[in-house]
Protein backbone atom coordinates (compact mmCIF):
# COMPACT_ATOMS: atom_id res chain seq x y z
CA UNK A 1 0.00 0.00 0.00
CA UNK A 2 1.39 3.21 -0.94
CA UNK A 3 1.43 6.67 1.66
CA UNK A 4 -2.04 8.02 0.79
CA UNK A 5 -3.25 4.46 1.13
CA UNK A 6 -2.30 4.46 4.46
CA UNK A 7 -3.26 7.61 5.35
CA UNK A 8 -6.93 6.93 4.13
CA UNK A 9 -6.75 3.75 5.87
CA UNK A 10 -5.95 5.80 9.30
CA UNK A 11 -8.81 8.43 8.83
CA UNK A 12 -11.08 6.30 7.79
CA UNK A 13 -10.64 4.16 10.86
CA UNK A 14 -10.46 6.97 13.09
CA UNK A 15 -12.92 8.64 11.58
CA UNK A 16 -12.41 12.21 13.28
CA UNK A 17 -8.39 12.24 14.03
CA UNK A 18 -5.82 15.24 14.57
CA UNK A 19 -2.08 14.98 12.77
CA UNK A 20 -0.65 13.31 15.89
CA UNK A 21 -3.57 10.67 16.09
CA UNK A 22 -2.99 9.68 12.64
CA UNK A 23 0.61 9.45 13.25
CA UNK A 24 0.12 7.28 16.12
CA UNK A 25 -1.97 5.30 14.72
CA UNK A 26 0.30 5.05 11.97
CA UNK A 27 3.25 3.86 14.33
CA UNK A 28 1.31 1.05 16.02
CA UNK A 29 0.38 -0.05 12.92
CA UNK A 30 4.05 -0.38 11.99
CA UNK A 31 3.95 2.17 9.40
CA UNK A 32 6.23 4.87 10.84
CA UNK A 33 6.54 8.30 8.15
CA UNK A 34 8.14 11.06 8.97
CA UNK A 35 6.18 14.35 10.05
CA UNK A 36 7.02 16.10 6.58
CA UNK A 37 6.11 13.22 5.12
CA UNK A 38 2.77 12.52 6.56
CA UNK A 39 1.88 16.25 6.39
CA UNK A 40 2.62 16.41 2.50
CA UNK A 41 -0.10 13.25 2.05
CA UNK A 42 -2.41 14.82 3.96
CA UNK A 43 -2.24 18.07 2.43
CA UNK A 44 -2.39 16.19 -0.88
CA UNK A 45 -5.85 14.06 0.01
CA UNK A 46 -7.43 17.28 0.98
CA UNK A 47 -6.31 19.01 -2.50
CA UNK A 48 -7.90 15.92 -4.32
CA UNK A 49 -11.30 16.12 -2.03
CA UNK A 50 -10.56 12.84 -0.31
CA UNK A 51 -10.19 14.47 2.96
CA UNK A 52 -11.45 17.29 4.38
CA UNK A 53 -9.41 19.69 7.22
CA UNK A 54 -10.81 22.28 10.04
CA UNK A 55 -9.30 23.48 12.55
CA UNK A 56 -6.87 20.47 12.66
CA UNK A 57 -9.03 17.63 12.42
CA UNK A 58 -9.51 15.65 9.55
CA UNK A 59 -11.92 13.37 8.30
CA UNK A 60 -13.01 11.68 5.14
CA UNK A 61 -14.50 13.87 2.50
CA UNK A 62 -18.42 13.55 2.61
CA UNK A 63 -19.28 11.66 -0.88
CA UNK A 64 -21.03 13.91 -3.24
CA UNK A 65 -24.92 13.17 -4.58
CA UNK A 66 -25.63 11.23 -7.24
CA UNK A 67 -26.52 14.68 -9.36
CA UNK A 68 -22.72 15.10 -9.37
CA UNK A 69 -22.30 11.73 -10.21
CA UNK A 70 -24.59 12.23 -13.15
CA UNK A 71 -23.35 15.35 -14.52
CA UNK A 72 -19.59 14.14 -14.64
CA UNK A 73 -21.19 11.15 -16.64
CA UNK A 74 -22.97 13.05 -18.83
CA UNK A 75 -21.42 16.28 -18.71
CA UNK A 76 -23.39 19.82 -18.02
């Protein structure tokens, strides 16, 4: 599995989680990164809309309704 992999997995367990809960989480499950590292892939997931940030805490991304779904089928 490759860092934003992990990352998602970590979120999506934790559901609600700050930096250092991910990266504990992280550690115990024996995938140690480094603090740039770990920032840089979460920063990344949020650019892409797979997580969203406030105030710290980050969770996954709400999924969108199926009217987006439809109109990025089908186009506007």
């Amino acid at each position: 599995m490759d860092r934003k992999g992990w990352v998602m997995r970590a979120v999506e367990a934790l559901r609600l989680a700050t930096f250092k809960e991910i990266q504990r989480y992280l550690d115990e499950e024996g995938e140690p990164f480094s603090k740039k590292e770990l920032l840089d892939t979460l920063k990344a997931l949020v650019a892409e809309g797979l997580l969203e940030e406030k105030g710290g805490v980050y969770r996954p991304a709400r999924k969108k309704g199926s009217a987006e779904a439809f109109r990025r089928l089908f186009g506007d």
